[in-house]
N, C-alpha and C. Protein backbone atom coordinates (compact mmCIF):
# COMPACT_ATOMS: atom_id res chain seq x y z
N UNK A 1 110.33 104.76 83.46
CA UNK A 1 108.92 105.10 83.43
C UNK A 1 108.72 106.54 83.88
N UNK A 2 107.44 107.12 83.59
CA UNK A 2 107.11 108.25 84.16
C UNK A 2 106.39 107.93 85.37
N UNK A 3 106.20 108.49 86.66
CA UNK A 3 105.88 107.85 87.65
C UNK A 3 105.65 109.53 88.30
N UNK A 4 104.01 109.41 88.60
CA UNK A 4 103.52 109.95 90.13
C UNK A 4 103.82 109.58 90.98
N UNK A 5 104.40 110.01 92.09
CA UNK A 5 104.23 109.64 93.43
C UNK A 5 103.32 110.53 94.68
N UNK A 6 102.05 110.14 94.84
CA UNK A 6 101.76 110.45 95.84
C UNK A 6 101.59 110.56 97.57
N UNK A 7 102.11 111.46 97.84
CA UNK A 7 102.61 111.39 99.59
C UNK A 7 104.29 111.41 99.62
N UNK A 8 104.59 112.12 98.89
CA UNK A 8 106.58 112.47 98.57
C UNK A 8 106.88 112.72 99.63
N UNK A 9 106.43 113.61 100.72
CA UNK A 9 107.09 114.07 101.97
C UNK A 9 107.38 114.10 102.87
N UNK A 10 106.10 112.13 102.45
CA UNK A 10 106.08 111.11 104.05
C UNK A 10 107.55 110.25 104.13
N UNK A 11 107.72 109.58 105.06
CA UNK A 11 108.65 108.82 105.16
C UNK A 11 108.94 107.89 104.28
N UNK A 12 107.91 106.87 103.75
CA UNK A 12 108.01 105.88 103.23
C UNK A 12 108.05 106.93 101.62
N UNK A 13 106.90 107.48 101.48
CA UNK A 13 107.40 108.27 99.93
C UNK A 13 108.82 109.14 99.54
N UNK A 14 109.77 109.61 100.54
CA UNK A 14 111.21 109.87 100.68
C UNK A 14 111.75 108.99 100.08
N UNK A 15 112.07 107.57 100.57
CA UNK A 15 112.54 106.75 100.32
C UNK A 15 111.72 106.68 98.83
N UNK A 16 110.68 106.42 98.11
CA UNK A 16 110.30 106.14 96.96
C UNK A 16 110.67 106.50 96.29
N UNK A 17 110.88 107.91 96.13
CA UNK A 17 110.98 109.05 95.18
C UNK A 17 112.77 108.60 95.15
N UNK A 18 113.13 108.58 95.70
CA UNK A 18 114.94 108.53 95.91
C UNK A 18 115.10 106.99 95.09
N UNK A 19 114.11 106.06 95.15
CA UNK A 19 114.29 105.00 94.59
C UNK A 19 114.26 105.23 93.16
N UNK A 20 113.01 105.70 92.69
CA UNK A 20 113.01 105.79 91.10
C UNK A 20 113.98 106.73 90.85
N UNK A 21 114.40 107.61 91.41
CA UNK A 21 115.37 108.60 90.41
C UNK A 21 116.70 107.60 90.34
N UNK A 22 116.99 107.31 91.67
CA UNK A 22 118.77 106.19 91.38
C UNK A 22 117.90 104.93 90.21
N UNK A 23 116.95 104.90 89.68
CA UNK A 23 116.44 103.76 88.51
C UNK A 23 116.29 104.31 87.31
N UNK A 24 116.65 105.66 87.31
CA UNK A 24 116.16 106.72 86.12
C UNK A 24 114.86 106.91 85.70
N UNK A 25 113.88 106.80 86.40
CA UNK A 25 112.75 106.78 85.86
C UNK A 25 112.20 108.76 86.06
N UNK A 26 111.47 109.26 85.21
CA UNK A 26 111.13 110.76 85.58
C UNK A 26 110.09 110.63 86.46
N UNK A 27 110.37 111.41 87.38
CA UNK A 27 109.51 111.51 88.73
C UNK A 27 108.64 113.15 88.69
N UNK A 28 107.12 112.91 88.96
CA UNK A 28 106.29 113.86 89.15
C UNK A 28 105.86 113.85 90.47
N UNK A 29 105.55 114.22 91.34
CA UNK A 29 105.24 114.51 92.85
C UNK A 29 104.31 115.69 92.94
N UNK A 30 102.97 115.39 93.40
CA UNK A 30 101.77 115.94 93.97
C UNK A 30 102.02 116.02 95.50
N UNK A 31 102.25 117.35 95.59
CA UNK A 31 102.32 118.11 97.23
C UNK A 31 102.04 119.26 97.02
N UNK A 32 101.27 119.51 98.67
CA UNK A 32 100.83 120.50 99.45
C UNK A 32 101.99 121.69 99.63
N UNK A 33 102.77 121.37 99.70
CA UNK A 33 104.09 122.04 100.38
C UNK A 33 105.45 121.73 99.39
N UNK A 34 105.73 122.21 98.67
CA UNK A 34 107.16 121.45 98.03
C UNK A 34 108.44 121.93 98.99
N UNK A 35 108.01 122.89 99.90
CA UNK A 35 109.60 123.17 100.25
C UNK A 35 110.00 121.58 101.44
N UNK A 36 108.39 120.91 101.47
CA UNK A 36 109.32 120.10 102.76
C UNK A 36 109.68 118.71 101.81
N UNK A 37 109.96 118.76 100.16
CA UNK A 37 110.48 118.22 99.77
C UNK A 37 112.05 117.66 100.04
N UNK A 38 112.65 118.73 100.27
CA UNK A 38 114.08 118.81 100.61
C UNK A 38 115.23 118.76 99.59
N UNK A 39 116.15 117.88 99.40
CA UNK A 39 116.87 117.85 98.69
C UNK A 39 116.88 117.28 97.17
N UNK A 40 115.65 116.76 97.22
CA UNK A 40 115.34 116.20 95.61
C UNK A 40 114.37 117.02 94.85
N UNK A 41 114.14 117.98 95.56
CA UNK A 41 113.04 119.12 95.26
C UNK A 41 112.88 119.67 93.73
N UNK A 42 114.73 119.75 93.23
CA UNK A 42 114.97 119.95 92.28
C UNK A 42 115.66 118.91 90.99
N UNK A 43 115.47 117.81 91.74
CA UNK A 43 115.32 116.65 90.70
C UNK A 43 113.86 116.04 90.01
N UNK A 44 112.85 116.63 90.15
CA UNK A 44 111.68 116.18 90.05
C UNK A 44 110.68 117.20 89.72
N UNK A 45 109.32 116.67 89.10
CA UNK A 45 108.38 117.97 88.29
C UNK A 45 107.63 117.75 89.73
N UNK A 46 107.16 119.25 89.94
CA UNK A 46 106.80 119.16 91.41
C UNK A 46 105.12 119.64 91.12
N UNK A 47 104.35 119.42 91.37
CA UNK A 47 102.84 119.56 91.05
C UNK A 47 102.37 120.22 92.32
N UNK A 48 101.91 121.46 92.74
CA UNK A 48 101.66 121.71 94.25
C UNK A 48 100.31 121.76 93.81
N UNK A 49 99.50 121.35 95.41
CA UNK A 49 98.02 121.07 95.05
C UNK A 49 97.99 119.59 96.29
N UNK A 50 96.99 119.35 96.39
CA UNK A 50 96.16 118.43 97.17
C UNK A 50 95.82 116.75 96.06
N UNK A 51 96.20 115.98 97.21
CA UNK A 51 95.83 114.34 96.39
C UNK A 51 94.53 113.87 96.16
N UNK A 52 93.51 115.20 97.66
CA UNK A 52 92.35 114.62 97.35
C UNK A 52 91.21 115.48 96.40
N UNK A 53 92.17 116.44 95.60
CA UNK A 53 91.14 117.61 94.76
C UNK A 53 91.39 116.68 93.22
N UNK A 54 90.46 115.82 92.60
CA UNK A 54 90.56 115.67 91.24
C UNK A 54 91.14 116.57 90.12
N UNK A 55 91.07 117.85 90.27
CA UNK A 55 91.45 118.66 89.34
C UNK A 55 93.33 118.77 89.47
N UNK A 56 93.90 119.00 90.82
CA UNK A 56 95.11 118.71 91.07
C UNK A 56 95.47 117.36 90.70
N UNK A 57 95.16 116.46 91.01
CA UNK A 57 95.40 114.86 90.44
C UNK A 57 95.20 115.01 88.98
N UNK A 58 95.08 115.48 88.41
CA UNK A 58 94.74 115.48 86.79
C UNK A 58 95.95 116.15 85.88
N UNK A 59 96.01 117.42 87.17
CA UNK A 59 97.21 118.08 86.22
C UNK A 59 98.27 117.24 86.83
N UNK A 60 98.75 116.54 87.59
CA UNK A 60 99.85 115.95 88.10
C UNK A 60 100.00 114.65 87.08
N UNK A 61 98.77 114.05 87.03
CA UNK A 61 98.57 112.68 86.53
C UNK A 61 98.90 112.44 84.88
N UNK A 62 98.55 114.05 84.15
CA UNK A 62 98.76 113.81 82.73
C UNK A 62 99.93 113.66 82.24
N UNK A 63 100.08 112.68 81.13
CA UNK A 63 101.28 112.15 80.27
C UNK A 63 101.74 111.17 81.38
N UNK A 64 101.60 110.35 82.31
CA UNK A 64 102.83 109.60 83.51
C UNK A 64 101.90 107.89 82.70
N UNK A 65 103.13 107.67 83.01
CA UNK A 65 102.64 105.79 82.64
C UNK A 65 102.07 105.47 84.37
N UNK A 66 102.26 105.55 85.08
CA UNK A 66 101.74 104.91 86.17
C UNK A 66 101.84 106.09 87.76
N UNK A 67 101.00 105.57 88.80
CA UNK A 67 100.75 106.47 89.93
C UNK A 67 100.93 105.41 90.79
N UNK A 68 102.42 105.82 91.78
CA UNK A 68 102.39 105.05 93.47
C UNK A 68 102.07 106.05 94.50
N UNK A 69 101.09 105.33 94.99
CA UNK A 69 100.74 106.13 96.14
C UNK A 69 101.48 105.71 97.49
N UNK A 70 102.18 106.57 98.53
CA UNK A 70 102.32 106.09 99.44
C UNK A 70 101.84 107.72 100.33
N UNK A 71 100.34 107.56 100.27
CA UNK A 71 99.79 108.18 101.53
C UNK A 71 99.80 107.88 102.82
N UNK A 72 99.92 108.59 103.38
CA UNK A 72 99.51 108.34 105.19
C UNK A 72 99.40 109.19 105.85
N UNK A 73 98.97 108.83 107.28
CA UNK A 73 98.13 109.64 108.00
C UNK A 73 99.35 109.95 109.09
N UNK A 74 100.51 109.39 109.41
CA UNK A 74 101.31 109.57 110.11
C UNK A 74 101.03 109.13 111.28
N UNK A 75 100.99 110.45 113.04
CA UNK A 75 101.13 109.73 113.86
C UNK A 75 99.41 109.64 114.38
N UNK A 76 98.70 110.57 113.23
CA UNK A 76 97.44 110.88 113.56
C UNK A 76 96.60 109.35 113.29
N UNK A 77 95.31 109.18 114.39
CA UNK A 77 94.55 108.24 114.40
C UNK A 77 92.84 108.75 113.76
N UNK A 78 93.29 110.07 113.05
CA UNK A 78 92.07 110.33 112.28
C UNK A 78 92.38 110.14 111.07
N UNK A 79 91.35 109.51 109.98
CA UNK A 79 91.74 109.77 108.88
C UNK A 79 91.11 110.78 107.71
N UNK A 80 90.38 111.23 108.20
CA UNK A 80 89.92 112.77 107.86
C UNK A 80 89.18 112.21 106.13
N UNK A 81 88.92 111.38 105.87
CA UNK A 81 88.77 111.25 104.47
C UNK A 81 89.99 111.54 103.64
N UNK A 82 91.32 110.88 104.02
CA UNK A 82 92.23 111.10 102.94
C UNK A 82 92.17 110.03 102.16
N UNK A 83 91.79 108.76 102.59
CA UNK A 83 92.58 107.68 101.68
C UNK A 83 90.77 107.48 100.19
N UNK A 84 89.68 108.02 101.08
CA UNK A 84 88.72 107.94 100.54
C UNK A 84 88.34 108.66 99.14
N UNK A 85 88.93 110.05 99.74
CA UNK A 85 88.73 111.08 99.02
C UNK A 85 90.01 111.24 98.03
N UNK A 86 91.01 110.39 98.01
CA UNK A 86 92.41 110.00 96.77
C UNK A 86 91.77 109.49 95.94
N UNK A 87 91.16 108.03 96.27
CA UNK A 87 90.88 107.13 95.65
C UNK A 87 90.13 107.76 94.98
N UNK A 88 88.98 108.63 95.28
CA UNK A 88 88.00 109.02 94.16
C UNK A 88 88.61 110.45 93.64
N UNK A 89 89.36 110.59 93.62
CA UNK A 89 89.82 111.90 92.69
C UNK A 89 91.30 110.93 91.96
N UNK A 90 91.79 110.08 92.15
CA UNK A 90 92.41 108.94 90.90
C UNK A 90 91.40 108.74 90.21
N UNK A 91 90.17 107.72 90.38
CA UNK A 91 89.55 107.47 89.67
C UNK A 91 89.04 108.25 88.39
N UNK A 92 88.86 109.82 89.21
CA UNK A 92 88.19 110.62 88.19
C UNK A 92 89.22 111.15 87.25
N UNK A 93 90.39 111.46 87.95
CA UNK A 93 91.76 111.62 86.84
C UNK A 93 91.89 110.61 86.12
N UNK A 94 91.73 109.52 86.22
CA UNK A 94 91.92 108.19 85.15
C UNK A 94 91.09 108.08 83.86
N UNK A 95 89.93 108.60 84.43
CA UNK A 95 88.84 108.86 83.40
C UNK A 95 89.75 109.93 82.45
N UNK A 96 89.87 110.86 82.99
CA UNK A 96 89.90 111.98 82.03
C UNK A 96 91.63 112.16 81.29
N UNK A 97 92.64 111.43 81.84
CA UNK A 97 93.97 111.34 81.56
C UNK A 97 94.30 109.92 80.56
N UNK A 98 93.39 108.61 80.97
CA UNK A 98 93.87 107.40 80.28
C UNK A 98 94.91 106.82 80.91
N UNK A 99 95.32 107.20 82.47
CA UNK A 99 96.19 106.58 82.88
C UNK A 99 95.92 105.64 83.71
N UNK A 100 96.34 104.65 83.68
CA UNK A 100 95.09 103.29 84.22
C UNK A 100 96.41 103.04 85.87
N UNK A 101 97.41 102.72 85.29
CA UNK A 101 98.41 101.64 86.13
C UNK A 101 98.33 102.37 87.81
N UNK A 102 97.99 102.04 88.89
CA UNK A 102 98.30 102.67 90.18
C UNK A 102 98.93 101.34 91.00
N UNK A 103 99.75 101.89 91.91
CA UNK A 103 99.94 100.95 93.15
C UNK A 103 99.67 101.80 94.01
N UNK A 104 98.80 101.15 94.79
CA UNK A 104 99.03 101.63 96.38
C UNK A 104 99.00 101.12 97.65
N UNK A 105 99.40 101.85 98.28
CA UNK A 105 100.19 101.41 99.50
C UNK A 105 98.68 101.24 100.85
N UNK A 106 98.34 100.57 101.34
CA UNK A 106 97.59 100.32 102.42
C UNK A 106 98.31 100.01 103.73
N UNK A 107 97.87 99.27 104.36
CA UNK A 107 98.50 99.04 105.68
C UNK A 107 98.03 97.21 106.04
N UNK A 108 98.20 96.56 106.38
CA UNK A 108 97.95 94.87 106.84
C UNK A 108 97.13 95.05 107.96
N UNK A 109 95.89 94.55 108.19
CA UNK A 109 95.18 94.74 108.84
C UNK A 109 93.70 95.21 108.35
N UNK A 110 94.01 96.04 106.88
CA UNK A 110 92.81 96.65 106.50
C UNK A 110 92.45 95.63 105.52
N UNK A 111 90.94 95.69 105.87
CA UNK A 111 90.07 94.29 104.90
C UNK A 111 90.01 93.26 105.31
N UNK A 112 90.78 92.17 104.12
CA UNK A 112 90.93 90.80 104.40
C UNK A 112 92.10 90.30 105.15
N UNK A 113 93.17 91.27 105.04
CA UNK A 113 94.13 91.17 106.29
C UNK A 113 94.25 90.96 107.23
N UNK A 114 92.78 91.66 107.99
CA UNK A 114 92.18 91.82 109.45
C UNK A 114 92.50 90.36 109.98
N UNK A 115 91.93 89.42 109.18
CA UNK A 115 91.95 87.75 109.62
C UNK A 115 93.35 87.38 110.00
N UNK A 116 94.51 87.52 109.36
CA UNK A 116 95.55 86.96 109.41
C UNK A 116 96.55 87.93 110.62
N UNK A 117 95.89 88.55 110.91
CA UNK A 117 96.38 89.65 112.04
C UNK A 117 96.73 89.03 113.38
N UNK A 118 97.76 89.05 114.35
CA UNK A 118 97.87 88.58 115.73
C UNK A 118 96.87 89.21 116.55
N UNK A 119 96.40 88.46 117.44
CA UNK A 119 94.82 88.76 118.31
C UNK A 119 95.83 90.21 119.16
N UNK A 120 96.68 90.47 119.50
CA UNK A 120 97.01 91.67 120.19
C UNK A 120 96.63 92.89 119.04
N UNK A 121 97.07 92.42 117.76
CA UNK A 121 97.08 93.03 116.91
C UNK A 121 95.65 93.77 116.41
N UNK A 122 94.98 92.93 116.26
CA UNK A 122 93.30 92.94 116.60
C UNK A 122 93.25 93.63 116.93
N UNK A 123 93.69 94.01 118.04
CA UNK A 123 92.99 94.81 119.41
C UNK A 123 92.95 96.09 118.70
N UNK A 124 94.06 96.20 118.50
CA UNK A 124 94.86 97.86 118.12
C UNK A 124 94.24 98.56 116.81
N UNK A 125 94.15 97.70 116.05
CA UNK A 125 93.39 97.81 114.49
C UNK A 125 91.89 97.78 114.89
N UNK A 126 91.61 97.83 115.82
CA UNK A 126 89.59 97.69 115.80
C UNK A 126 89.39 98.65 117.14
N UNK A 127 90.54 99.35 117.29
CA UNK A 127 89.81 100.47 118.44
C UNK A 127 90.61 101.84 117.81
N UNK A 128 92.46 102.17 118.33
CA UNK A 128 92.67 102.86 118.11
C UNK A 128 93.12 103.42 116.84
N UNK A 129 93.18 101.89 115.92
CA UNK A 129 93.35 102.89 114.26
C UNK A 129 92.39 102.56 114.07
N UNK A 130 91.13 102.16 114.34
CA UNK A 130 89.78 102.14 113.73
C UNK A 130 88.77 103.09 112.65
N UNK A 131 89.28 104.11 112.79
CA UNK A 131 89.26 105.11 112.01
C UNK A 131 89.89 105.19 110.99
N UNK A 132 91.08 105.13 110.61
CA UNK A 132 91.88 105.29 108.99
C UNK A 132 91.70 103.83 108.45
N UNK A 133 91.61 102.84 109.40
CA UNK A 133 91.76 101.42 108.87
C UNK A 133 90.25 101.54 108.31
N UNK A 134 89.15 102.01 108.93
CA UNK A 134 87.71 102.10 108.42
C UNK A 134 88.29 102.75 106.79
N UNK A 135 88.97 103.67 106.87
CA UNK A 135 88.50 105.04 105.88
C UNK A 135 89.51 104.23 104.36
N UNK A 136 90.87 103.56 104.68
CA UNK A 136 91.37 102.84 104.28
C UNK A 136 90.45 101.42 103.22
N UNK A 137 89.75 100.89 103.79
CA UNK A 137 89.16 99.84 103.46
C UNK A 137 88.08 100.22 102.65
N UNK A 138 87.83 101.58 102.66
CA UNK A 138 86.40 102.10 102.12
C UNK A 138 87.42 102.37 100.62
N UNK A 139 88.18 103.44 100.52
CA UNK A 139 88.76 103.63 99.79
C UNK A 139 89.24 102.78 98.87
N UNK A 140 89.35 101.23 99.47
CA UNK A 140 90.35 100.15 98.54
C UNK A 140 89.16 99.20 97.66
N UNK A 141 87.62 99.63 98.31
CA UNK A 141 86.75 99.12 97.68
C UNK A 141 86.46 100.21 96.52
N UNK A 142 86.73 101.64 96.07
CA UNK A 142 86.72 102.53 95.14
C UNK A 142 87.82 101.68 94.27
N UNK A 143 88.54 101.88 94.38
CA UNK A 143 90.00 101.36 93.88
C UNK A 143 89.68 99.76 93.48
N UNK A 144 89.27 99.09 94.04
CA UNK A 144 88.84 97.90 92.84
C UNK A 144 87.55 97.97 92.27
N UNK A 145 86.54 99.04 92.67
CA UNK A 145 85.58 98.36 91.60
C UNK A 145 86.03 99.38 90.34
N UNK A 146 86.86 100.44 90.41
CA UNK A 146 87.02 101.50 89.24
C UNK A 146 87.72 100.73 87.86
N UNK A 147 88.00 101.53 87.17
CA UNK A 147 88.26 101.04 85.87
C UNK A 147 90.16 100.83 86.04
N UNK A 148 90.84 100.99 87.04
CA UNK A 148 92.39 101.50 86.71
C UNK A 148 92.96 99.76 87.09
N UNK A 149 94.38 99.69 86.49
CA UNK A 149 94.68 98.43 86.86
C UNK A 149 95.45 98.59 88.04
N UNK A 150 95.35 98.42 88.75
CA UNK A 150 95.40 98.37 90.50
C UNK A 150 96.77 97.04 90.94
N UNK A 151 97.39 97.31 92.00
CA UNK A 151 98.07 96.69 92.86
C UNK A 151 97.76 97.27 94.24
N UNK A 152 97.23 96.45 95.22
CA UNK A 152 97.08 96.75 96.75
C UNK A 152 98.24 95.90 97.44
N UNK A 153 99.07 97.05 98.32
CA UNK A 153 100.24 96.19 98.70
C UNK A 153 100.01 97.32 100.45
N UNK A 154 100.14 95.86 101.03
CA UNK A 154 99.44 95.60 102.94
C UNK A 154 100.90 95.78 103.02
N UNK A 155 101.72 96.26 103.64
CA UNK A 155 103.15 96.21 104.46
C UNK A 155 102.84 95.83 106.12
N UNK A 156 103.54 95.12 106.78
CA UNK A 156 103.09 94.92 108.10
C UNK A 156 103.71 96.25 108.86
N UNK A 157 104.25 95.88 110.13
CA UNK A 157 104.71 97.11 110.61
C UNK A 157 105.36 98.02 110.40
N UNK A 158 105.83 99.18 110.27
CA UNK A 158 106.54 99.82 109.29
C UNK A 158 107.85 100.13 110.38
N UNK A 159 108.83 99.94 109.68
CA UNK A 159 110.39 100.42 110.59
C UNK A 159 110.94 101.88 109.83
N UNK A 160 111.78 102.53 110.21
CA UNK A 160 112.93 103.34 109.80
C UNK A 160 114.20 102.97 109.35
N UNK A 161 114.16 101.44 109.65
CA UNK A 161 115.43 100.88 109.19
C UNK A 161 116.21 100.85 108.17
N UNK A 162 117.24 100.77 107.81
CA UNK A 162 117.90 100.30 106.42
C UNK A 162 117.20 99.98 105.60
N UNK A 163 117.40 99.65 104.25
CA UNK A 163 116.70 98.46 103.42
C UNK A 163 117.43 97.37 103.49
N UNK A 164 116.75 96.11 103.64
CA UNK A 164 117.78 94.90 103.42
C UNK A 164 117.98 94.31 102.51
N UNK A 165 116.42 94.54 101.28
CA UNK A 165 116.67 93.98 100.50
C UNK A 165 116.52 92.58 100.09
N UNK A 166 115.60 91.91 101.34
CA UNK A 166 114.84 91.05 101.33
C UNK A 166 113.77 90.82 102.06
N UNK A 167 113.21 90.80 101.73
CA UNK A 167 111.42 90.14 102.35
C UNK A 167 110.26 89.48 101.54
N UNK A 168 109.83 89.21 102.24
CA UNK A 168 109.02 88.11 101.86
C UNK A 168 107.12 89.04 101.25
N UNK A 169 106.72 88.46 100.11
CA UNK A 169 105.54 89.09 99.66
C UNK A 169 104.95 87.45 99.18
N UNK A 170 103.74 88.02 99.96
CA UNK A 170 102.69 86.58 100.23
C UNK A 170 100.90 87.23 99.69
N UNK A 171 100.35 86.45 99.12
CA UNK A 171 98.95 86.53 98.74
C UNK A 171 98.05 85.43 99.48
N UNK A 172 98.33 84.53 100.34
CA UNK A 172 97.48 83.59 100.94
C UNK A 172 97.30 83.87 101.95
N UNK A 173 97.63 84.95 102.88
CA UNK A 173 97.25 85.86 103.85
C UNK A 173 97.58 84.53 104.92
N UNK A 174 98.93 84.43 105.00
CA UNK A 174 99.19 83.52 106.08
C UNK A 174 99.09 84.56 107.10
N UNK A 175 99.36 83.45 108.31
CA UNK A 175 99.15 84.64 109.40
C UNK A 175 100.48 84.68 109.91
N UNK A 176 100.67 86.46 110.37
CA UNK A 176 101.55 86.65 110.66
C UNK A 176 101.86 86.94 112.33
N UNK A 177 103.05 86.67 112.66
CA UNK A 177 103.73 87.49 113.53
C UNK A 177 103.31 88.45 114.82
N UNK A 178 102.94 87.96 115.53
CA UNK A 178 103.37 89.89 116.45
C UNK A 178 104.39 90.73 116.15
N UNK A 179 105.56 90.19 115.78
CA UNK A 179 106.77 91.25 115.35
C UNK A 179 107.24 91.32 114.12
N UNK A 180 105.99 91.34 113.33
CA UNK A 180 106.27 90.97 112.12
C UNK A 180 106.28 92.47 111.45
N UNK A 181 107.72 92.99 110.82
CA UNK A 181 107.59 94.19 110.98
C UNK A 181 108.43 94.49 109.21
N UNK A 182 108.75 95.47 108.61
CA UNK A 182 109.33 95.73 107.29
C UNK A 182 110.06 97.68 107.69
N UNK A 183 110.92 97.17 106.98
CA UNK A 183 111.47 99.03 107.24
C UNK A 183 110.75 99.55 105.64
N UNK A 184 110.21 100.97 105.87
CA UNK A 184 109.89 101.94 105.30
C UNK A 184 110.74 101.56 103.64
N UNK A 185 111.81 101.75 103.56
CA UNK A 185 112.92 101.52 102.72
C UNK A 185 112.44 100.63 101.81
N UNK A 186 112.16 98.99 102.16
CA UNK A 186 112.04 97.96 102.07
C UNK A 186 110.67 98.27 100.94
N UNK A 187 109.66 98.58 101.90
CA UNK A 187 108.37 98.81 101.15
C UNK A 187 108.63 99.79 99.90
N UNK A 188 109.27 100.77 99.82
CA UNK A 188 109.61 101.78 98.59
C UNK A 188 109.88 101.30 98.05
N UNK A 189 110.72 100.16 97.96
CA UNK A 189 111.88 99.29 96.80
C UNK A 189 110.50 98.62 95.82
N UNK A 190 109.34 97.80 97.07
CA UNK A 190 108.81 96.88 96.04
C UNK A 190 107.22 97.83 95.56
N UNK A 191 107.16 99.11 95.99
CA UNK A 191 106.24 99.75 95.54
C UNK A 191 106.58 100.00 94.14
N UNK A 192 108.38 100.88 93.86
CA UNK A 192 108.51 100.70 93.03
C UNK A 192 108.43 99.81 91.71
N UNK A 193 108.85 98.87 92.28
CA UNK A 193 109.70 97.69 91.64
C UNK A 193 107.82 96.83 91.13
N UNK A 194 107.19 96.78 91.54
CA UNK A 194 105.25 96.54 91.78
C UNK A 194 104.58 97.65 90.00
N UNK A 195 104.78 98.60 89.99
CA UNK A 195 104.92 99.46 89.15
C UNK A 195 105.36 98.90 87.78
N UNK A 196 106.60 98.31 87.70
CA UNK A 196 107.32 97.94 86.89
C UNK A 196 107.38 96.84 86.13
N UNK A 197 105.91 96.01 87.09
CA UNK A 197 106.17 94.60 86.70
C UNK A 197 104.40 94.12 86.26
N UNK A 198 104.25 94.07 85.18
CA UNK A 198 102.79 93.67 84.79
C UNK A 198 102.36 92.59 85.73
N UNK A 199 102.89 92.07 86.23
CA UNK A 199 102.25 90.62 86.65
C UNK A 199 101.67 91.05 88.16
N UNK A 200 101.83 92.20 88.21
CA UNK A 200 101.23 92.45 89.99
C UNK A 200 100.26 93.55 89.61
N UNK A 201 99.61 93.56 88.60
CA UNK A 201 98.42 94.01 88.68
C UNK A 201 97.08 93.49 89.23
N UNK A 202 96.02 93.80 89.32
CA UNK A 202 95.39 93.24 89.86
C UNK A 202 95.22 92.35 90.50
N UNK A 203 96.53 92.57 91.65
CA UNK A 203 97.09 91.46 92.88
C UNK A 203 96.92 92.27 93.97
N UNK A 204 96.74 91.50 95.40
CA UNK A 204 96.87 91.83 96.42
C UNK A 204 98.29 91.78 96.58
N UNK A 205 99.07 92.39 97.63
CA UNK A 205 100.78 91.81 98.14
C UNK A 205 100.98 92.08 99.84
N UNK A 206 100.86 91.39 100.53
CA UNK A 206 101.49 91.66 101.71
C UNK A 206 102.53 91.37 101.79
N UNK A 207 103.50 92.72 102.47
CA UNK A 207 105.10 92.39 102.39
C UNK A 207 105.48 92.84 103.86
N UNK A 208 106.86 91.81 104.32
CA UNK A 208 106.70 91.99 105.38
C UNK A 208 108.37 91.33 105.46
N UNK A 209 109.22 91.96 106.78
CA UNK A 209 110.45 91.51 106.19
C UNK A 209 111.15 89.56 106.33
């Protein structure tokens, strides 16, 4: 496939981008910065520009069969209007490109997640990420009422770990865990792999290892 990836230079998008190329798929990447691409810098069409300017999303977005997003805010607890201000500059690139297919990456906790969350967990999601999880949830309501065919995939805690190569992806929003956690790796595999597979469109996925 042809495949956007937005947020290449985060952790979890490292791992993405490294996934589709060992799958052969041609990789386009929308960044601010290409040098902190690193070593795949020059395996890939590099688009410099911003995720949340529509006009950059447009030139990145044209000719690609599908867009994974794996934005984030990192260690910051503001979310400055990033996940808000993506969502509506996809939307408006979709309009004007015809490229419908997106996955993106959220976090467990935001939305309907909130419920199935451990009460410690609670805590943490309704004070100190209260802010991106707000800006998050606003954004994922752009993203389903728009015209694109959508996958929202919740990862629980995020690790640095290996990939293992197994975990579990659930839609009945069982409840999870206090240590219910997924390595970075793990989530790239099925962002990809989510992309690839018609049947997880217009699905929720919480994955978790």
């Amino acid at each position: 496939m042809r495949l956007l990836v937005l947020g290449a230079t985060g952790p979890t998008g490292r791992h993405l981008v490294a996934q589709a190329l060992r799958h052969g798929d041609t990789v386009t990447v929308l960044v601010r910065r290409p040098a902190a691409l690193g070593p795949v810098g020059d395996r890939v069409r590099v688009v410099e520009g911003d995720a949340t300017s529509p006009g950059d999303v447009e030139r990145a977005m044209s000719g690609q069969d599908a867009v994974i997003s794996a934005l984030g805010r990192g260690r910051s607890l503001r979310a400055h209007g990033l996940f808000t201000r993506s969502a509506d500059a996809l939307q408006e690139a979709a309009r004007r490109t015809g490229v419908t297919r997106l996955v993106w990456m959220s976090s467990f906790g935001v939305g309907d997640t909130f419920a199935s969350a451990h009460v410690l967990l609670k805590a943490a999601y309704g004070t100190v990420m209260r802010d991106v999880f707000a800006d998050k949830k606003a954004s994922e309501a752009t993203i389903r009422a728009g015209g694109m065919d959508w996958t929202l995939v919740y990862p629980t805690t995020l690790t640095n770990g290996p990939a293992r190569g197994a975990y579990r992806v659930v839609e009945d929003r069982t409840r999870m865990r206090l240590a219910a956690r997924i390595s970075r790796a793990d989530v790239a595999a099925f962002l990809h792999a989510a992309a690839h597979e018609p049947r997880w469109i217009h699905r929720d996925a919480v994955i978790t290892g």
